[in-house]
N, C-alpha and C. Protein backbone atom coordinates (compact mmCIF):
# COMPACT_ATOMS: atom_id res chain seq x y z
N UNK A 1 -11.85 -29.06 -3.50
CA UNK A 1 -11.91 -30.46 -3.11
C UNK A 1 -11.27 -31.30 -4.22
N UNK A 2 -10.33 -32.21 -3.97
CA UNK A 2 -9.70 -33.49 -4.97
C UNK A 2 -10.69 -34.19 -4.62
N UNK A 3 -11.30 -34.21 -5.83
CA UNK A 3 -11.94 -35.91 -6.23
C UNK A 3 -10.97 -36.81 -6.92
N UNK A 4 -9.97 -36.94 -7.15
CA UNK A 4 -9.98 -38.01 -7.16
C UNK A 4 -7.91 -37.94 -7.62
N UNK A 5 -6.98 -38.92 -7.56
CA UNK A 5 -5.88 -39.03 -8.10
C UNK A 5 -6.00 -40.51 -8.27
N UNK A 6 -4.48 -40.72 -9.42
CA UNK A 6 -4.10 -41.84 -9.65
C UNK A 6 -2.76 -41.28 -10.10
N UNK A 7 -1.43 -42.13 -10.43
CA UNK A 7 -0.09 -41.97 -10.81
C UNK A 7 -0.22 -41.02 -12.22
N UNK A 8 0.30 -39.87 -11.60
CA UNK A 8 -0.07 -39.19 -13.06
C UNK A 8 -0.69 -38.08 -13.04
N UNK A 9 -1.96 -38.26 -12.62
CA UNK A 9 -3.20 -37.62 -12.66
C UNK A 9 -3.38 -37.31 -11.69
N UNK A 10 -4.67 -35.84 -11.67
CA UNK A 10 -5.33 -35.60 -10.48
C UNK A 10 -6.69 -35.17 -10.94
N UNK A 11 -7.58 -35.35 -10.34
CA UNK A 11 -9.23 -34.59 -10.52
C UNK A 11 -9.21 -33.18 -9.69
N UNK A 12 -9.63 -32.12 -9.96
CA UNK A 12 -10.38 -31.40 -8.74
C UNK A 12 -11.53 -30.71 -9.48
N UNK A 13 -12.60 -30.08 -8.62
CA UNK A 13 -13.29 -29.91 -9.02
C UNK A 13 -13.77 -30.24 -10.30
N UNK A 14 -13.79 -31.95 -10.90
CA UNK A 14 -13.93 -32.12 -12.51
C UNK A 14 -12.90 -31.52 -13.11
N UNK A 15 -11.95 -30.64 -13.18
CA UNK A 15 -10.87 -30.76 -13.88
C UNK A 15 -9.51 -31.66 -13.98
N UNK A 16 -8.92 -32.41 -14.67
CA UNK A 16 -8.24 -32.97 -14.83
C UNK A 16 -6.96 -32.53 -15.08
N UNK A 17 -5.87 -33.00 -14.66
CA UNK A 17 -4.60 -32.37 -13.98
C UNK A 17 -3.48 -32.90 -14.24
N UNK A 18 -2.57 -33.23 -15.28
CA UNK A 18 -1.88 -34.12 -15.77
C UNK A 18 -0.29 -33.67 -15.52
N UNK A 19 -0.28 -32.81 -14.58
CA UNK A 19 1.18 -32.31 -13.95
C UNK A 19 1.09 -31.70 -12.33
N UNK A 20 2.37 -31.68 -11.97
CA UNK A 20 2.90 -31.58 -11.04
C UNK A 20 2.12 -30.33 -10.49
N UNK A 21 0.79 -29.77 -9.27
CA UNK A 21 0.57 -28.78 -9.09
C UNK A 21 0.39 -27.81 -8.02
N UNK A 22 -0.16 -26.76 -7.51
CA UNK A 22 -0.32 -25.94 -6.59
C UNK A 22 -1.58 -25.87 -6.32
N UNK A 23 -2.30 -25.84 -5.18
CA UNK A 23 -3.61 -25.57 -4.98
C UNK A 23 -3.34 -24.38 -3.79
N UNK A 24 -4.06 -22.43 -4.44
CA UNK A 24 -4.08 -22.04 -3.55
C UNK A 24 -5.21 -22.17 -2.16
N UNK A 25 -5.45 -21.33 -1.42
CA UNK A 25 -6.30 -21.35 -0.37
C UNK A 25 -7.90 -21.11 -0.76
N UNK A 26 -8.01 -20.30 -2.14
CA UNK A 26 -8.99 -19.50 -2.81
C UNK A 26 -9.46 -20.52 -3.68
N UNK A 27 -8.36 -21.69 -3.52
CA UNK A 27 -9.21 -22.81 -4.85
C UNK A 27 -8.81 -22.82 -6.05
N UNK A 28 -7.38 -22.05 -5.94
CA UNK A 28 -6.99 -21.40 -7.71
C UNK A 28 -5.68 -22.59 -8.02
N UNK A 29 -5.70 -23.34 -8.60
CA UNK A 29 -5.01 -24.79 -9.03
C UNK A 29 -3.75 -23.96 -10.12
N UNK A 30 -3.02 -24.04 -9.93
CA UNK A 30 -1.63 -23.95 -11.22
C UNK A 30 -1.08 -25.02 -11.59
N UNK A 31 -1.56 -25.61 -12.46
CA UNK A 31 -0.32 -26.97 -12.97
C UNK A 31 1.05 -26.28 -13.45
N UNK A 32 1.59 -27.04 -14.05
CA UNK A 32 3.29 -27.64 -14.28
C UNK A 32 3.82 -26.67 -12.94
N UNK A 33 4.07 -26.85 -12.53
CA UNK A 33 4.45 -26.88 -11.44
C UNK A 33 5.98 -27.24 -10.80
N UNK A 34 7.23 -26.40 -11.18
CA UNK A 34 8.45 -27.24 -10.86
C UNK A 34 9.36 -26.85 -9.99
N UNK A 35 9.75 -27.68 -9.26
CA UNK A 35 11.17 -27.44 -8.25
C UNK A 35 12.32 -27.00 -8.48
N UNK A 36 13.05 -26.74 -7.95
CA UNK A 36 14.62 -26.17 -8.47
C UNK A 36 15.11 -27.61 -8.35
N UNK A 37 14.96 -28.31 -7.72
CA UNK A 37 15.66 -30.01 -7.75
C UNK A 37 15.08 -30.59 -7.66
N UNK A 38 14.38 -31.38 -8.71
CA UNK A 38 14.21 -32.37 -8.74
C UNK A 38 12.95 -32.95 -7.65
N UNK A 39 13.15 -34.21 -7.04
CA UNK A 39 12.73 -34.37 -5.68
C UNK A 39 12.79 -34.26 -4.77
N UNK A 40 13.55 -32.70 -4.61
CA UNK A 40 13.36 -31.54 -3.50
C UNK A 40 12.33 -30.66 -3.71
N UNK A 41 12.11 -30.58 -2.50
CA UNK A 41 10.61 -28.87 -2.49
C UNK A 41 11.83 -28.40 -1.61
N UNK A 42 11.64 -26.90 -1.88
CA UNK A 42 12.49 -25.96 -0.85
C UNK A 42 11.40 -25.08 -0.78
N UNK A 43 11.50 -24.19 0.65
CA UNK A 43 10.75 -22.93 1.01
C UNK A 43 10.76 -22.25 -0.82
N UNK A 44 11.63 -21.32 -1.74
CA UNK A 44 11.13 -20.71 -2.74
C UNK A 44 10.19 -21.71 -3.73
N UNK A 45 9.98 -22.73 -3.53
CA UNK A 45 9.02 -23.77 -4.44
C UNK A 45 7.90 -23.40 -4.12
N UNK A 46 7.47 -23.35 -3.11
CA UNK A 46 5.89 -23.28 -2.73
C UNK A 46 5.65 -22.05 -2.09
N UNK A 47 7.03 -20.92 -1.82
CA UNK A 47 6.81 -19.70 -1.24
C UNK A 47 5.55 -18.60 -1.75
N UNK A 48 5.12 -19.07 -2.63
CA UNK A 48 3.58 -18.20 -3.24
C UNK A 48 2.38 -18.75 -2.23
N UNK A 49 2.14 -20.37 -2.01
CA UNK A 49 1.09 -20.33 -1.52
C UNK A 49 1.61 -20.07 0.08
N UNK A 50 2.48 -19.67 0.27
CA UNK A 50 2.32 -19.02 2.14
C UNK A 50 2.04 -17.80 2.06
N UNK A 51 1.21 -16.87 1.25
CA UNK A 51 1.13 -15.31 1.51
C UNK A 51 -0.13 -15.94 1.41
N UNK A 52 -1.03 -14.53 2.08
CA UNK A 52 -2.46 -14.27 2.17
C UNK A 52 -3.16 -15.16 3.65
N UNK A 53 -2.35 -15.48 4.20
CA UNK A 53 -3.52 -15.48 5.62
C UNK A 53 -3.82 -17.60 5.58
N UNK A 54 -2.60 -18.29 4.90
CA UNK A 54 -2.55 -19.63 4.85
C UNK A 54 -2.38 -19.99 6.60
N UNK A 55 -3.34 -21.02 7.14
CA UNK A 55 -2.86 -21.72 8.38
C UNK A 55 -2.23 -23.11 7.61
N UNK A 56 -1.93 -24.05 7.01
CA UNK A 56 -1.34 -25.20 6.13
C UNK A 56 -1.51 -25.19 5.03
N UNK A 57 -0.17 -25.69 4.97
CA UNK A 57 0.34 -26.22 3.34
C UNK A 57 0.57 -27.63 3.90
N UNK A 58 -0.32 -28.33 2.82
CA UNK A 58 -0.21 -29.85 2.58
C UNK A 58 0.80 -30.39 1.35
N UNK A 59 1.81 -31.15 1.72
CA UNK A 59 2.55 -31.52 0.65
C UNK A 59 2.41 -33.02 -0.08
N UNK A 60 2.21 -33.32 -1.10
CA UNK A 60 2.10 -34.66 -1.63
C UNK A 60 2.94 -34.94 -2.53
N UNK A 61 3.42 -35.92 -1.70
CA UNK A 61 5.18 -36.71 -2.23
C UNK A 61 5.42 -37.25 -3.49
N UNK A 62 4.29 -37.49 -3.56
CA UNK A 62 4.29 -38.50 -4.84
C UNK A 62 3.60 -39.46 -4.58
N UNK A 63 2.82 -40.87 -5.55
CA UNK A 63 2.59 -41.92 -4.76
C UNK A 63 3.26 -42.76 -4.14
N UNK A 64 4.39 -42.41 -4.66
CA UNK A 64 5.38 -43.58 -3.45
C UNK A 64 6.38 -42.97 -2.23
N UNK A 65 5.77 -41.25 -2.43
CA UNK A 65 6.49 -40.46 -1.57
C UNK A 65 7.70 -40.27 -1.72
N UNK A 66 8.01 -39.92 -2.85
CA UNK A 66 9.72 -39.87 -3.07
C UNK A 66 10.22 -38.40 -2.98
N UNK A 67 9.23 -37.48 -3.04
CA UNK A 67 9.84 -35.94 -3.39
C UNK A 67 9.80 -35.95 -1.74
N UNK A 68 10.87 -35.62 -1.87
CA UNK A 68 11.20 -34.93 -0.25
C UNK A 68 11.35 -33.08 0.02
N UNK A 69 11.25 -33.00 1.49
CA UNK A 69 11.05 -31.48 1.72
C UNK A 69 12.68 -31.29 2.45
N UNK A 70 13.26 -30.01 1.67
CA UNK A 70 14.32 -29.17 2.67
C UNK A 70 13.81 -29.00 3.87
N UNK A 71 14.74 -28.94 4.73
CA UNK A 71 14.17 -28.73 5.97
C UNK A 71 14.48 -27.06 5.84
N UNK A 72 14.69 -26.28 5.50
CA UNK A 72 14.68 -24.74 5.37
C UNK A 72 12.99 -24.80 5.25
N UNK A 73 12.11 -25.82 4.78
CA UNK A 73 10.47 -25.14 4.93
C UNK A 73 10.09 -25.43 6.23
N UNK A 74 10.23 -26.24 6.74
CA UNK A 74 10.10 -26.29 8.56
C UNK A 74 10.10 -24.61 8.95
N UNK A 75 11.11 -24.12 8.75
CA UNK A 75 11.77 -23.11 9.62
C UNK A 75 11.19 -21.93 8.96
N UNK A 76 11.00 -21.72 7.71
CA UNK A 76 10.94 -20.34 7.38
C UNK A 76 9.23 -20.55 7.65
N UNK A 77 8.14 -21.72 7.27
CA UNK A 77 7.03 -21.80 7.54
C UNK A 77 6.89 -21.39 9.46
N UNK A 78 7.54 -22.07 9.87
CA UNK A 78 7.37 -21.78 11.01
C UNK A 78 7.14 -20.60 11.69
N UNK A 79 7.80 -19.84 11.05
CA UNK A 79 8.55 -18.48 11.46
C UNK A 79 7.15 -17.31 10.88
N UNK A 80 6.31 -18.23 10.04
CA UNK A 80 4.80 -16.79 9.38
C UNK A 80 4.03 -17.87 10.26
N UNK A 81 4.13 -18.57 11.19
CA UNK A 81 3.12 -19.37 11.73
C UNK A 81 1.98 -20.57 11.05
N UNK A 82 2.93 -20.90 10.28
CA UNK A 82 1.82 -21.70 8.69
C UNK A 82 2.24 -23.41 9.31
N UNK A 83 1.65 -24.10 9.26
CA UNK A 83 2.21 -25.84 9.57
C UNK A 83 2.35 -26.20 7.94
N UNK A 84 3.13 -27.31 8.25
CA UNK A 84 3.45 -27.96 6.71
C UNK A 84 3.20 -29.00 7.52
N UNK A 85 2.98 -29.92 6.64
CA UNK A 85 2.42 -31.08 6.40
C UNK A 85 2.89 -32.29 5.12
N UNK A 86 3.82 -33.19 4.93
CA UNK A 86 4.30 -33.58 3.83
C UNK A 86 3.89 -35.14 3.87
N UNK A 87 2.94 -35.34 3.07
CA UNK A 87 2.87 -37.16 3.13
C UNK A 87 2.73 -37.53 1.61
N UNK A 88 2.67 -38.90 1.44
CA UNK A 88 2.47 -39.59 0.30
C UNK A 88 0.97 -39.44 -0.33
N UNK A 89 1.03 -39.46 -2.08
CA UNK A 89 -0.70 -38.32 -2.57
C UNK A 89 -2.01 -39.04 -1.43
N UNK A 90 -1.68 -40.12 -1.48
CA UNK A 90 -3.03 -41.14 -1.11
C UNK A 90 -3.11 -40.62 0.57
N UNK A 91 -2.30 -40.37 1.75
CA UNK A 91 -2.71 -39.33 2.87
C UNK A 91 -2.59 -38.18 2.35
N UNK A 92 -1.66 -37.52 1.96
CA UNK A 92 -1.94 -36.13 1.56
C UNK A 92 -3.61 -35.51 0.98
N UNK A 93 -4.08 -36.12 0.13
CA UNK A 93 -5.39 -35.75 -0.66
C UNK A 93 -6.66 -36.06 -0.02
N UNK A 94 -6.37 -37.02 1.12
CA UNK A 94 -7.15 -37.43 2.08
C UNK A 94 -7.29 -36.05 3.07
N UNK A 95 -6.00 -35.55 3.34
CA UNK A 95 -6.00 -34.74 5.09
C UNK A 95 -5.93 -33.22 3.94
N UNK A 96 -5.82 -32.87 2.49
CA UNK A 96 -6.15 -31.90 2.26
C UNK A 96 -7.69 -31.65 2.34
N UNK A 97 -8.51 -32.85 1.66
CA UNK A 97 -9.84 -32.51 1.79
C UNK A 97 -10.89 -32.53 3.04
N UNK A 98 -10.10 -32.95 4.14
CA UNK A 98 -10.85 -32.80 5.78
C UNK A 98 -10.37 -31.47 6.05
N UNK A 99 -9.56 -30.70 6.00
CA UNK A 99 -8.59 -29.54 6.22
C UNK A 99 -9.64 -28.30 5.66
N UNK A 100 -9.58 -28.56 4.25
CA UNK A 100 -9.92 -27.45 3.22
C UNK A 100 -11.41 -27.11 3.82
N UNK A 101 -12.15 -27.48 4.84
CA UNK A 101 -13.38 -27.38 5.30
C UNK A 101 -13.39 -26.87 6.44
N UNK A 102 -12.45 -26.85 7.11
CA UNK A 102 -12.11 -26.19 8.51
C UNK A 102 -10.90 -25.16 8.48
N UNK A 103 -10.14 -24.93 7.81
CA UNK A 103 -8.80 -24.02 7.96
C UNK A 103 -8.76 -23.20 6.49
N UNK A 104 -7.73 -22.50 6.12
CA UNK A 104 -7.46 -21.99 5.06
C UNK A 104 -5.67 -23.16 4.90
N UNK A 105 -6.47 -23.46 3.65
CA UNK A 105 -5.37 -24.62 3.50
C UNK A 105 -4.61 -24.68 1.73
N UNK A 106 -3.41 -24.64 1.75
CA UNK A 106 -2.73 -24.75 0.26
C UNK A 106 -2.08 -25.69 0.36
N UNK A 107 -2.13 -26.25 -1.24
CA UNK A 107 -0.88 -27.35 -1.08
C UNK A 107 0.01 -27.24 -2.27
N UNK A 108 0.46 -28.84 -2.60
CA UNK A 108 1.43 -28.65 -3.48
C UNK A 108 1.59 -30.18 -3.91
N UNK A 109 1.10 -30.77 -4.96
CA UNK A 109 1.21 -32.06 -5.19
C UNK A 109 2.52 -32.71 -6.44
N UNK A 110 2.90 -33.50 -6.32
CA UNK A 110 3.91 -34.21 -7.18
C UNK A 110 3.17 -35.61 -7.84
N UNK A 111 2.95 -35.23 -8.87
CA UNK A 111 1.46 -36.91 -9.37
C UNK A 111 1.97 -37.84 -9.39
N UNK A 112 3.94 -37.55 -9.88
CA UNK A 112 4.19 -39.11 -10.20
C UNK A 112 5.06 -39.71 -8.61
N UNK A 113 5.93 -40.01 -9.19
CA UNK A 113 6.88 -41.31 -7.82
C UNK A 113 6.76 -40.70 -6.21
């Protein structure tokens, strides 16, 4: 469960999170966390949390939603039956923590823009 973000930052479970990170399905958080470009995610960015039996990956843009998704994750997610999901942190951290209680759910957050 995220308790809590701000520009920058993230809470989960009381730990504090001061980079870009991964949340698997099991609850296992990896910070620094980086893209091959920038404010692109491509399918090999987040291709770790789609193994093990994921129904969504939640993506969080940033707070102003600037990191955008290749559309190659549409397709290759599609294709293991996984939904993606990409919004700005403030919906994203919202629809990860209604999710994470009903589904097996991973994501992938960007703290800053």
């Amino acid at each position: 469960m995220i308790d809590s973000f701000s520009f920058g930052t993230m809470v989960i479970e009381g730990e504090t999170y001061k980079s870009d990170l991964l949340i698997y399905p099991d609850g296992r958080v990896e910070a620094g966390w980086r893209r091959k470009s920038g404010h692109r995610v491509s399918y090999g960015d987040i291709s770790d949390l789609a193994q093990g039996g994921v129904d969504v990956i939640v993506a969080g843009k940033g707070v102003s939603g600037r990191m955008e998704p290749d559309e190659d994750i549409h397709h290759q997610l599609q294709q293991r039956e996984i939904e993606f999901i990409a919004l700005p942190n403030g919906e994203a951290v919202a629809l990860y923590n209604r999710l994470s209680t009903q589904r097996r759910v991973a994501a992938c957050f960007h703290l800053t823009c």
